[in-house]
C-alpha atoms as a PDB file:
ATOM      1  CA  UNK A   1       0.000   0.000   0.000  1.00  0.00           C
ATOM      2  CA  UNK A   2       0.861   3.598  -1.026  1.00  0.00           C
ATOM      3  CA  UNK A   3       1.694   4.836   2.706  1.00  0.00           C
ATOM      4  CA  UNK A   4       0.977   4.254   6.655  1.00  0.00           C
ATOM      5  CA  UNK A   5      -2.607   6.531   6.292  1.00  0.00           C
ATOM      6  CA  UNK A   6      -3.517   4.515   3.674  1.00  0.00           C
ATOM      7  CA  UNK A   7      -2.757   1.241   5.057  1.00  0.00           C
ATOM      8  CA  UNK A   8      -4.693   2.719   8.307  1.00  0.00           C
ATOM      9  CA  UNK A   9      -7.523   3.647   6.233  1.00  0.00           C
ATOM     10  CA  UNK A  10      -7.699   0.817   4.019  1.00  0.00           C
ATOM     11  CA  UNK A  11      -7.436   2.921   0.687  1.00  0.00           C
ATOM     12  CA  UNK A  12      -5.620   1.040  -1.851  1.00  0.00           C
ATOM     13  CA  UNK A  13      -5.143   4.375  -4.405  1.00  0.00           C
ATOM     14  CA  UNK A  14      -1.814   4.132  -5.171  1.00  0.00           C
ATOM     15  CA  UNK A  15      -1.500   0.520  -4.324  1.00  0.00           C
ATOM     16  CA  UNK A  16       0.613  -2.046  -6.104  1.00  0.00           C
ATOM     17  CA  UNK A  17      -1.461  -5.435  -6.818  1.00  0.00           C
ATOM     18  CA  UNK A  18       0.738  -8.343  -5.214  1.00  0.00           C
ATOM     19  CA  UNK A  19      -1.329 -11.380  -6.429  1.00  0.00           C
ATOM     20  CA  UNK A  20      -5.446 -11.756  -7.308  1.00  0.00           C
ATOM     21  CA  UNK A  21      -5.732 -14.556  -5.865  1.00  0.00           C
ATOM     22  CA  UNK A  22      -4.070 -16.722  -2.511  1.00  0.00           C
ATOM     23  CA  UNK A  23      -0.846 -17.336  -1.906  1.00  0.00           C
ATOM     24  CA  UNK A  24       1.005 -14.702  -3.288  1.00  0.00           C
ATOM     25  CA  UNK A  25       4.877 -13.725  -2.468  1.00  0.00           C
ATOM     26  CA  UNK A  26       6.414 -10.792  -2.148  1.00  0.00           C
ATOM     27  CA  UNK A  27      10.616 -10.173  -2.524  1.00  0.00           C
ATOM     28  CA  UNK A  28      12.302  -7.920  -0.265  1.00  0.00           C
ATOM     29  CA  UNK A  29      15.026  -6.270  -2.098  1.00  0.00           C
ATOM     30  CA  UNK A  30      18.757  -7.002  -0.452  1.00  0.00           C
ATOM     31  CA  UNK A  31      19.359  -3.982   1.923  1.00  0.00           C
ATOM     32  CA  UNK A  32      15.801  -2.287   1.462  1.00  0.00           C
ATOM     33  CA  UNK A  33      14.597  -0.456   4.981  1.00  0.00           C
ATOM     34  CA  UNK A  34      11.718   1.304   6.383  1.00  0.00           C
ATOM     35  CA  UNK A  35       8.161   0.000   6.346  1.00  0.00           C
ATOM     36  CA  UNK A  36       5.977  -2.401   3.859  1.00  0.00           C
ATOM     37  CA  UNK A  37       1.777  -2.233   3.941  1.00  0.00           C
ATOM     38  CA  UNK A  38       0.363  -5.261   2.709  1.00  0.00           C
ATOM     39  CA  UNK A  39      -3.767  -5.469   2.716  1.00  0.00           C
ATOM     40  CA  UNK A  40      -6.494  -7.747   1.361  1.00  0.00           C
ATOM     41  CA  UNK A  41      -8.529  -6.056  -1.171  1.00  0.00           C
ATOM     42  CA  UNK A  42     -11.478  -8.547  -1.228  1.00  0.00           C
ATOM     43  CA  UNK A  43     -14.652  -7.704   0.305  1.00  0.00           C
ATOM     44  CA  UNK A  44     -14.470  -5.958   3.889  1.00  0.00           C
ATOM     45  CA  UNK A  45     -11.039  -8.432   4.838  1.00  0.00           C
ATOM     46  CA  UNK A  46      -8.927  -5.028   5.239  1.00  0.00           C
ATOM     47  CA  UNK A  47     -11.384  -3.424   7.799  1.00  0.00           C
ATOM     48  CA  UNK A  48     -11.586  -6.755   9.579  1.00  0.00           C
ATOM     49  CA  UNK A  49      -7.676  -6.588  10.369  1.00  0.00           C
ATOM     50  CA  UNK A  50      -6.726  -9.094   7.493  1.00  0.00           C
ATOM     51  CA  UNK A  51      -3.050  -6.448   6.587  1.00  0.00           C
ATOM     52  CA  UNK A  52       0.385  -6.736   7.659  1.00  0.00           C
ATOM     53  CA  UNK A  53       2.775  -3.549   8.744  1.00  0.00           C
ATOM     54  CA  UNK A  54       6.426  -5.491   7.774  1.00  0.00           C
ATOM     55  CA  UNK A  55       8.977  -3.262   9.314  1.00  0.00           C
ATOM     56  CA  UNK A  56      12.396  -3.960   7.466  1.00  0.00           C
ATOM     57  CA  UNK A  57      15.759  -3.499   9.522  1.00  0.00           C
ATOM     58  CA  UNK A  58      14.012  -3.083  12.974  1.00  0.00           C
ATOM     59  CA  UNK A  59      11.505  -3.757  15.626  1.00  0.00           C
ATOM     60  CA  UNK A  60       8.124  -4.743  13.824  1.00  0.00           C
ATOM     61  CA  UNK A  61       4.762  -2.960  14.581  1.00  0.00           C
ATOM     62  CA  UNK A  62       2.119  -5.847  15.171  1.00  0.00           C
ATOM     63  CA  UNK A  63      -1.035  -5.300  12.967  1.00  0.00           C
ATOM     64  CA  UNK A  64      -3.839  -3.752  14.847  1.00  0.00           C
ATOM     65  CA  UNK A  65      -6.432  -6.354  16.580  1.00  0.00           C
ATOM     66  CA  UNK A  66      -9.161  -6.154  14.676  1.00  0.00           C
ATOM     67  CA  UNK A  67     -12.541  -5.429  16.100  1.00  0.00           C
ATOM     68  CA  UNK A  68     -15.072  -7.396  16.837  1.00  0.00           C
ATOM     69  CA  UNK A  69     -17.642  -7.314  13.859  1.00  0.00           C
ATOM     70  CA  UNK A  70     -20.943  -8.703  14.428  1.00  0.00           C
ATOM     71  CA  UNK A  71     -21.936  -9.839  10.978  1.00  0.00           C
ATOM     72  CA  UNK A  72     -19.010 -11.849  10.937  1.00  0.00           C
ATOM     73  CA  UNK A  73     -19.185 -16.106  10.935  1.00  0.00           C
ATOM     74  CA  UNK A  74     -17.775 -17.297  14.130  1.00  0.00           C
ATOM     75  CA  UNK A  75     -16.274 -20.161  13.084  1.00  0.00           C
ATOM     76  CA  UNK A  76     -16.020 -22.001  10.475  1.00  0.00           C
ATOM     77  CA  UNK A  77     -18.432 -25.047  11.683  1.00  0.00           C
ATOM     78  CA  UNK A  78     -22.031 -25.570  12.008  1.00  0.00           C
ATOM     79  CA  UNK A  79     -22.643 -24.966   8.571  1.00  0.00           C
ATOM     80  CA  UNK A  80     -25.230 -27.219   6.768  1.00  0.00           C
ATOM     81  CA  UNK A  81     -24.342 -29.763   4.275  1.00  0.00           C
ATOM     82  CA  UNK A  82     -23.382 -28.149   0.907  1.00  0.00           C
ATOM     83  CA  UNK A  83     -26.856 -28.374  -1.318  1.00  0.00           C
ATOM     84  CA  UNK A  84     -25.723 -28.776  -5.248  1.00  0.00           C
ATOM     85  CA  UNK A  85     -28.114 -26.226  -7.302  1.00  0.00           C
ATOM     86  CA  UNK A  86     -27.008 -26.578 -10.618  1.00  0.00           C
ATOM     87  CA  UNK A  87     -24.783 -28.967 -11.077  1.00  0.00           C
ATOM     88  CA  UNK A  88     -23.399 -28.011 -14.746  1.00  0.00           C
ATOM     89  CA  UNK A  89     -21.743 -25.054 -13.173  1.00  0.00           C
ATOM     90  CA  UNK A  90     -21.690 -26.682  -9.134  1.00  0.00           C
ATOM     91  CA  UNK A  91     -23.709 -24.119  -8.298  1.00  0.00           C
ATOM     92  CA  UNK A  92     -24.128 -25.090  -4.213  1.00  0.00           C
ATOM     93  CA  UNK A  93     -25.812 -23.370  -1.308  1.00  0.00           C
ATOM     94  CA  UNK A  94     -25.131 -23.951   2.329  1.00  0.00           C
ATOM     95  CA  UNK A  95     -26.170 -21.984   5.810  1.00  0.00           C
ATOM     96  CA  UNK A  96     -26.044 -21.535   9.611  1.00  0.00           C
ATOM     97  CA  UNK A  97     -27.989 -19.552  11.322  1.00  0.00           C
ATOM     98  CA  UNK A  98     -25.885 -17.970  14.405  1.00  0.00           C
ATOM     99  CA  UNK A  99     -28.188 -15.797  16.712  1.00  0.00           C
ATOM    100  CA  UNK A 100     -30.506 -13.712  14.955  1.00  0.00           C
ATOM    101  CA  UNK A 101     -28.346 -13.804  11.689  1.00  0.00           C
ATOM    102  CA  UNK A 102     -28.007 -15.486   8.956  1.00  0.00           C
ATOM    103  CA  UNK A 103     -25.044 -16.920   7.382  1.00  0.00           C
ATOM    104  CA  UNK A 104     -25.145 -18.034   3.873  1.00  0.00           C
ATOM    105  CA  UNK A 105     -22.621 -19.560   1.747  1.00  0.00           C
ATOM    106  CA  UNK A 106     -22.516 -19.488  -2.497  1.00  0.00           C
ATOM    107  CA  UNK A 107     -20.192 -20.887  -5.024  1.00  0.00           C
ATOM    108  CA  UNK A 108     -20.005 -22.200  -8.215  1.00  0.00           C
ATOM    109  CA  UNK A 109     -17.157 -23.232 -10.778  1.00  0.00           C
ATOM    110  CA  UNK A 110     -18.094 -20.066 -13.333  1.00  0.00           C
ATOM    111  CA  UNK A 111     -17.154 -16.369 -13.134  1.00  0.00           C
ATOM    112  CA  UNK A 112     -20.552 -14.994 -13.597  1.00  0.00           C
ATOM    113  CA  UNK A 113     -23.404 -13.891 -11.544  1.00  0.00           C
ATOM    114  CA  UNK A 114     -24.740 -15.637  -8.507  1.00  0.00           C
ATOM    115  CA  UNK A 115     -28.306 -15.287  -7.324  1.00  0.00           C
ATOM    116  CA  UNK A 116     -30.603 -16.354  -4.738  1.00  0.00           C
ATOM    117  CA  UNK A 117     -33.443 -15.652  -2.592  1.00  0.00           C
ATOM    118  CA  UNK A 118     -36.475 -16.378  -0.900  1.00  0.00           C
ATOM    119  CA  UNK A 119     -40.463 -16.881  -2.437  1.00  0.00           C
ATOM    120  CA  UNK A 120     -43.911 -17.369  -1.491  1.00  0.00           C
ATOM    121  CA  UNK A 121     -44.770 -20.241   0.429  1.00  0.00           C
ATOM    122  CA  UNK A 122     -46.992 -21.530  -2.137  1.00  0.00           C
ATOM    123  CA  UNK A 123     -45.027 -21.223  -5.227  1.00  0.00           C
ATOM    124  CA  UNK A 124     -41.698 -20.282  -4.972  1.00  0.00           C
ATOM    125  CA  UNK A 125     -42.030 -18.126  -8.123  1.00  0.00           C
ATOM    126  CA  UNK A 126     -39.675 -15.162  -8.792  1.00  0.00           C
ATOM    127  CA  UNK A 127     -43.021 -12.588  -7.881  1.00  0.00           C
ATOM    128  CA  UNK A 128     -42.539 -11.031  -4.791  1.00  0.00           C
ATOM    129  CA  UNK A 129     -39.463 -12.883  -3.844  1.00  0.00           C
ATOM    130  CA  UNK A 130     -36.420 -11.489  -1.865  1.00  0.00           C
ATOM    131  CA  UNK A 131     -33.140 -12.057  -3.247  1.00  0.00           C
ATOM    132  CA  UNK A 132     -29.419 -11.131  -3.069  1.00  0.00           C
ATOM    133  CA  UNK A 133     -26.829 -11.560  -5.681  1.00  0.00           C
ATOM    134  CA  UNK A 134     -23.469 -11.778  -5.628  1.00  0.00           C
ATOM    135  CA  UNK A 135     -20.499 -11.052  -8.380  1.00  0.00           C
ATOM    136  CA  UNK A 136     -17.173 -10.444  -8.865  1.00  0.00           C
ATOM    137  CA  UNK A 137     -16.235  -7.203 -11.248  1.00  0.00           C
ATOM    138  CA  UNK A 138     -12.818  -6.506 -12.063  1.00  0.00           C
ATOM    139  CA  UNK A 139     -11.386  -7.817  -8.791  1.00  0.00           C
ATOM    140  CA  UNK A 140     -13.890  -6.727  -6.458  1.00  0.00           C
ATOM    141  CA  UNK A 141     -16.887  -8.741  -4.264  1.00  0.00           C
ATOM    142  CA  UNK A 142     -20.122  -6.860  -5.174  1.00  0.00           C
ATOM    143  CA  UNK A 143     -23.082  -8.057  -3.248  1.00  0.00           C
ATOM    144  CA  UNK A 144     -26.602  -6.675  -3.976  1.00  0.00           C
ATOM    145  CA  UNK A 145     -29.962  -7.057  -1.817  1.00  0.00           C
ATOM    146  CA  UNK A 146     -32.864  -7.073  -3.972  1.00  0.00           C
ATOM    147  CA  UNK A 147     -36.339  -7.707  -4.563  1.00  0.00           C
ATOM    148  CA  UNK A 148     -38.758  -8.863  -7.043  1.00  0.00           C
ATOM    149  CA  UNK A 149     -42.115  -6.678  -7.478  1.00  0.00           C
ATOM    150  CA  UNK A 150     -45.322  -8.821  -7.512  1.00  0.00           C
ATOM    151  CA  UNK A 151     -46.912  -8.879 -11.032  1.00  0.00           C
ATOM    152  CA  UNK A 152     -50.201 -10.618 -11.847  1.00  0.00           C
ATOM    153  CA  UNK A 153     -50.181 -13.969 -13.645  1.00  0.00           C
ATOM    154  CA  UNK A 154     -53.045 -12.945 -16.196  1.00  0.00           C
ATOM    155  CA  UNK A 155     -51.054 -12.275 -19.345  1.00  0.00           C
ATOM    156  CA  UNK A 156     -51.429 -13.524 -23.007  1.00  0.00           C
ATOM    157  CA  UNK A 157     -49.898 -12.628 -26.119  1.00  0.00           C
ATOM    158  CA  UNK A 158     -52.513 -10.127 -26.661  1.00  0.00           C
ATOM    159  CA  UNK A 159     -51.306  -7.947 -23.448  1.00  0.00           C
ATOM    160  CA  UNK A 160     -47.507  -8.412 -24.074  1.00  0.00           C
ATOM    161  CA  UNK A 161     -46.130 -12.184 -22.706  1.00  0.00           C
ATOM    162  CA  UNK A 162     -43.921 -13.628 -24.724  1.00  0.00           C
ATOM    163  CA  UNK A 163     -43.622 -17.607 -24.313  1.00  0.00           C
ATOM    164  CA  UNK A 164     -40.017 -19.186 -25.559  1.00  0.00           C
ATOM    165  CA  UNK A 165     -40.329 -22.856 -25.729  1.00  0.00           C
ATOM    166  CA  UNK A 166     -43.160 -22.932 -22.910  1.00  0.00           C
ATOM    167  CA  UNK A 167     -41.270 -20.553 -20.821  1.00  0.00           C
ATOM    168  CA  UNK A 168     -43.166 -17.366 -20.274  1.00  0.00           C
ATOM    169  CA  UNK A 169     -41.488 -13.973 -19.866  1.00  0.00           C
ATOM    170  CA  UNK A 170     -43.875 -11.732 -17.708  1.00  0.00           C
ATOM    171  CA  UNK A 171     -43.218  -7.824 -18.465  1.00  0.00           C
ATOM    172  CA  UNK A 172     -41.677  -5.613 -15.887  1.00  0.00           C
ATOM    173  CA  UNK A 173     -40.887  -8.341 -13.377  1.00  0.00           C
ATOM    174  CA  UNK A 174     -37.434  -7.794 -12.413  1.00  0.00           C
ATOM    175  CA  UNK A 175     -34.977  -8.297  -9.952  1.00  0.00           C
ATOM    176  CA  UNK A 176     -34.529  -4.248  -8.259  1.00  0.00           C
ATOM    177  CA  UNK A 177     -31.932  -2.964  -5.592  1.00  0.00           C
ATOM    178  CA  UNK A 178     -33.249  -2.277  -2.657  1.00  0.00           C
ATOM    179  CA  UNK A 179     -33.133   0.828  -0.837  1.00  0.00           C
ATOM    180  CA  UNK A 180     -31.490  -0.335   1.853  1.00  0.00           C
ATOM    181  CA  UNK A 181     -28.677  -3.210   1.582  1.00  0.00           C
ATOM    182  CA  UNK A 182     -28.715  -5.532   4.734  1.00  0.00           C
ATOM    183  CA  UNK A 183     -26.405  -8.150   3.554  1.00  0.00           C
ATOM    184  CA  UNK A 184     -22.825  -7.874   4.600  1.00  0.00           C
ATOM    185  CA  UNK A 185     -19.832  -9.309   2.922  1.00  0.00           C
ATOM    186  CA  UNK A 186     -18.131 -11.305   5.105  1.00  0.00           C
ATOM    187  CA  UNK A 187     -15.764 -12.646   2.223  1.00  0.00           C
ATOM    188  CA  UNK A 188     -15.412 -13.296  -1.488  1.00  0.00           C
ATOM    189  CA  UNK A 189     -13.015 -15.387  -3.517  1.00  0.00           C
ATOM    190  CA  UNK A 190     -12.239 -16.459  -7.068  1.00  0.00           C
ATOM    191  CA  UNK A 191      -9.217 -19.633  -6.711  1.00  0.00           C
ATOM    192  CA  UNK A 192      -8.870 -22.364  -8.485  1.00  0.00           C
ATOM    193  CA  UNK A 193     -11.426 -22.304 -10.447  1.00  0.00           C
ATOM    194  CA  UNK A 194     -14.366 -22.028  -8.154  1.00  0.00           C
ATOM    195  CA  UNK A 195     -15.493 -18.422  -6.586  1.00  0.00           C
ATOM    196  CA  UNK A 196     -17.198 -18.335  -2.944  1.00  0.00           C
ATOM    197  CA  UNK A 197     -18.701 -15.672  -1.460  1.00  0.00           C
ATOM    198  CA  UNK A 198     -19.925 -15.523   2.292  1.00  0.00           C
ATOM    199  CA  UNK A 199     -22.377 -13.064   3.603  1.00  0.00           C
ATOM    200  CA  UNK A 200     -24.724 -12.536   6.354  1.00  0.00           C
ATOM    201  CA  UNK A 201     -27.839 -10.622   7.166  1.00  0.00           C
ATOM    202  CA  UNK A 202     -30.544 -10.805  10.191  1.00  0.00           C
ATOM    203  CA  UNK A 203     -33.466 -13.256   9.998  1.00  0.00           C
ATOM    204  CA  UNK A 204     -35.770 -10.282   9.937  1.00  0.00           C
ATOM    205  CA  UNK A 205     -34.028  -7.063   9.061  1.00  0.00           C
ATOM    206  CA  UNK A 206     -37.705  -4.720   9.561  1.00  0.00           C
ATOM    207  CA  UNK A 207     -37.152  -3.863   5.618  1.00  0.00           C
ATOM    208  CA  UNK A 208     -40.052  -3.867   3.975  1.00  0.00           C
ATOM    209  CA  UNK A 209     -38.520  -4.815   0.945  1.00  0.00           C
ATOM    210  CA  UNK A 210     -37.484  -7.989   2.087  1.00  0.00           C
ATOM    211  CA  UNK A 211     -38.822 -11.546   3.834  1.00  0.00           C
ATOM    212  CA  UNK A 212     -38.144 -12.551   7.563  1.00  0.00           C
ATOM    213  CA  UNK A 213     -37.029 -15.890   7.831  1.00  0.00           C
ATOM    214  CA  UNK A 214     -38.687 -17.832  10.071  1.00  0.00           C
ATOM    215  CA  UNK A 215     -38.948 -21.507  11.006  1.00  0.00           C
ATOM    216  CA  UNK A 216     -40.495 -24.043   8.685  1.00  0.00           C
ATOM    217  CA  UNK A 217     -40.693 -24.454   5.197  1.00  0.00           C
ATOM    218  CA  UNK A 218     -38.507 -21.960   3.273  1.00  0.00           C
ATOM    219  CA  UNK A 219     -39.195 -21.502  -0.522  1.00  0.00           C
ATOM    220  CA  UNK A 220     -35.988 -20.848  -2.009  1.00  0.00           C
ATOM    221  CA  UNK A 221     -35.273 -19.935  -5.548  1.00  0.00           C
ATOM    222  CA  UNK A 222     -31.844 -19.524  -7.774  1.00  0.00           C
ATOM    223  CA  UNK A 223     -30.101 -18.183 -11.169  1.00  0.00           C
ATOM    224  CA  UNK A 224     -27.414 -16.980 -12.310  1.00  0.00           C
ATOM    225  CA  UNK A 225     -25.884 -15.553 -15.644  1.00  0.00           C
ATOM    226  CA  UNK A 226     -22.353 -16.162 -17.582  1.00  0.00           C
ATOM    227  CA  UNK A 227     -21.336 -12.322 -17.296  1.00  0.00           C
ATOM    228  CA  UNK A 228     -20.795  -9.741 -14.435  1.00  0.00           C
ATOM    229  CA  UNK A 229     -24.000  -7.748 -14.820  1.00  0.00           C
ATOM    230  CA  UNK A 230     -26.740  -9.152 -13.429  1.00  0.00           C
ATOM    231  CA  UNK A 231     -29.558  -9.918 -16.048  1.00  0.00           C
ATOM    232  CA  UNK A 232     -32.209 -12.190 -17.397  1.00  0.00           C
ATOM    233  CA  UNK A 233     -31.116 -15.853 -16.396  1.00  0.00           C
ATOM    234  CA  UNK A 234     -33.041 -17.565 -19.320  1.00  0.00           C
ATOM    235  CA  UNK A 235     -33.052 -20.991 -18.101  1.00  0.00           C
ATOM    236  CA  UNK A 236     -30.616 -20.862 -15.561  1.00  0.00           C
ATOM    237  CA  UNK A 237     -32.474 -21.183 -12.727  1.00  0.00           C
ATOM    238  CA  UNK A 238     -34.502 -23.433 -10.674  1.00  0.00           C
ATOM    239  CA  UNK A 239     -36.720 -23.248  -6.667  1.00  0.00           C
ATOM    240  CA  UNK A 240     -36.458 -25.628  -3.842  1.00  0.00           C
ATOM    241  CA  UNK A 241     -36.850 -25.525   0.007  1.00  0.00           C
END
C-alpha cells in the first residue's frame, strides 16, 4: 500500500497489486529499509484486520487487533451440508444460522453472476421474492440485496407475454436494488477455479422490501448468468426448500 494513512484507512489508491488470488509472495530487495503495507482487497477483509505492517531493519509494529464485527461467521463449523443447485456449473448453497443472523454460503465453478433468494410459500415463483446476488467485477466482491415486485399472472400474447419454448417472460418483473442493503460481505473469492462468497444478514431485518425468515418451510429460488452484470437468467435457474 501507497503509505501508513492509507494502510490505516484501508485505501488502496496508489497501491501495487501483489497477487489476485491466494498465496502470493512478495521479494524484499537485499538492503531495502523502512516499512511495507500489505492489505487484502477482497470484500471488507482489510477493515476486519486481514493487513500486515512489515517493518524492514528493525523492531516490527504488530497489525492492529481487529474489532469485533458482528456480521461476521464465528467459526467455520455448524454450517449445513453443501446443497448442489445446478450442477453443470456446481452451483451449491449452504447456511447456519448464528443468533438472529443469517449466514449463507454461495459458489459455483463459473465467473458470472450468482443469485438467490427467498419466495412465497406456495409457489416459490420469482413474484414477490427477496433475493441477493453476488459477483465479482474486475477484482472486487459486489453483493446486492434485492427484490422482485409482484406482477399478476393474467397475461397472453394479446397484453404483451412472450412464451419461448413454454417458458413465459412476464413484463416488468425484475430483480430491483433495494433501498437499503442488509447483507454484509463477510468474504469473497475467485481460486482455483471455483469463486465463494460468504455473507450474512438478520433473519428479519424490519425492511419492507425484504422476507423474515422464520422456522419451517422456506421456498428458495436460484439463477445466475455467464457475465458480471446481473440480467435475465433464461433458463438458468430453478426453486427448492
Amino acid at each position: 500500500m501507497a503509505s501508513s494513512t492509507a494502510f490505516t484507512n484501508c485505501d488502496f489508491t496508489g497501491a501495487t497489486l501483489v497477487g489476485s488470488a491466494s498465496p502470493a509472495t512478495y521479494a524484499i530487495s537485499p538492503g531495502a529499509t523502512g516499512h511495507l503495507y500489505f492489505a487484502c482487497q477482497v470484500g471488507t477483509h482489510c477493515q476486519s484486520g486481514q493487513k500486515l505492517d512489515v517493518t524492514i531493519g528493525g523492531t516490527p509494529t504488530p497489525a492492529p487487533t481487529p474489532a469485533t464485527a458482528t456480521a461476521s461467521c464465528p467459526s467455520t463449523s455448524g454450517w449445513s451440508a453443501p446443497v448442489v443447485l445446478d450442477a453443470s456449473i456446481a452451483f451449491s448453497m449452504a447456511h447456519k444460522v448464528v443468533g438472529s443472523t443469517l449466514h449463507l454460503k454461495l459458489s459455483s465453478s463459473h465467473t458470472g453472476w450468482l443469485g438467490f433468494g427467498f419466495g412465497e410459500r406456495t409457489s416459490g415463483h420469482m413474484k414477490g421474492s427477496d433475493l441477493v446476488t453476488a459477483r465479482i467485477v474486475n477484482g472486487v466482491v459486489n453483493v446486492e440485496d434485492r427484490h422482485a415486485t409482484f406482477v399478476g399472472s393474467g397475461y397472453s400474447e394479446a397484453n404483451g407475454t412472450r412464451c419461448l419454448s413454454g417458458s413465459c417472460l412476464y413484463p416488468g418483473l425484475t430483480a430491483e436494488v433495494d433501498a437499503q442493503q442488509d447483507w454484509t460481505i463477510i468474504s469473497g473469492s475467485y481460486h482455483n477455479n471455483t469463486q465463494e462468497f460468504i455473507i450474512s444478514r438478520l433473519l428479519n431485518t424490519t425492511d419492507k422490501q425484504d422476507r423474515a425468515i422464520v422456522a419451517g418451510v422456506t421456498r428458495t429460488l436460484w439463477a445466475w448468468g455467464a457475465g458480471d452484470t446481473v440480467g435475465y437468467h433464461s433458463g438458468n435457474r430453478g426453486v427448492g426448500e
